[in-house]
Protein backbone atom coordinates (compact mmCIF):
# COMPACT_ATOMS: atom_id res chain seq x y z
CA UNK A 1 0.00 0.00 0.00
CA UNK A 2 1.34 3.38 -1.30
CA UNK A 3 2.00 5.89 1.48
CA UNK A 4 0.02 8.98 1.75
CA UNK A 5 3.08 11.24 0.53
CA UNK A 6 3.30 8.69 -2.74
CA UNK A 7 -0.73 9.39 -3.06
CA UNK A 8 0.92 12.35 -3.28
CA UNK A 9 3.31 12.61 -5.59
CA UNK A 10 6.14 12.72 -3.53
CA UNK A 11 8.57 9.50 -2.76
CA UNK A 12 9.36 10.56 0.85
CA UNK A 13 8.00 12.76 3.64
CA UNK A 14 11.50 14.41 3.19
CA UNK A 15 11.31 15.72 -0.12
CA UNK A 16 7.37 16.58 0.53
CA UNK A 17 8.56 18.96 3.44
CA UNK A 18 11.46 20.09 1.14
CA UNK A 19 8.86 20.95 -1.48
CA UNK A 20 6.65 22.51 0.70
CA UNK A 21 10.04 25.16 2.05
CA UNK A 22 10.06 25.64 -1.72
CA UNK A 23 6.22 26.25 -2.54
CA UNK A 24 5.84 28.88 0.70
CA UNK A 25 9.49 30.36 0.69
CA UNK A 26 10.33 29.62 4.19
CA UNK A 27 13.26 27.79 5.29
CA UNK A 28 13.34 24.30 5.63
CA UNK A 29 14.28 24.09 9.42
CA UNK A 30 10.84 26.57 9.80
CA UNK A 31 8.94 23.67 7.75
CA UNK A 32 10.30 21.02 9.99
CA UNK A 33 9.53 23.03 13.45
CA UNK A 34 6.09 23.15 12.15
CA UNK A 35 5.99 19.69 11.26
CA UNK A 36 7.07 18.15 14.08
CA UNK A 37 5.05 20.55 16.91
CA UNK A 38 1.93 19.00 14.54
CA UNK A 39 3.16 15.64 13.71
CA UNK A 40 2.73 13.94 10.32
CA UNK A 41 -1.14 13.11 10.71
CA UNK A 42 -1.32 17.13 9.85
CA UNK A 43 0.69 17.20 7.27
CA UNK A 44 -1.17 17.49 4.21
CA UNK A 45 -3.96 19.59 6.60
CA UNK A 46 -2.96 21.94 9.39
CA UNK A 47 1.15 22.14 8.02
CA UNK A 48 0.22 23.89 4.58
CA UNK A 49 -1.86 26.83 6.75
CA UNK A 50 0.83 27.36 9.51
CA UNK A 51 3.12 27.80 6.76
CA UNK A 52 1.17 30.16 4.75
CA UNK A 53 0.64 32.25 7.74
CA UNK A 54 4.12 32.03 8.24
CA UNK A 55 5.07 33.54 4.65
CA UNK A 56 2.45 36.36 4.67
CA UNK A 57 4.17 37.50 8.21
CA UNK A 58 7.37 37.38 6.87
CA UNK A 59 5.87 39.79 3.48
CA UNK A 60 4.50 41.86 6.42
């Protein structure tokens, strides 16, 4: 059974959080923080809004 990041598109969780740095121009080390305080079950759900928040501050 093909894990939910290969569903995806992506091979690993890795290079999904690398793309994601990539997508919302924030470092990967802010990606990770975010990923780990909200664990993988959020990844493809809560991660992609903390990180958008997280770019429009930084445009702010």
């Amino acid at each position: 059974m093909p894990s939910i990041y290969m569903e995806n598109g992506y091979n690993t969780r890795r290079e999904y959080l690398e793309d994601l740095a990539l997508e919302y121009k924030v470092s990967i080390e802010t990606v990770r923080f975010y990923a780990n305080l909200l664990g993988s079950d959020e990844d493809f759900y809560l991660l992609p809004v903390y990180l958008q928040d997280r770019a429009k501050e930084r445009k702010n």
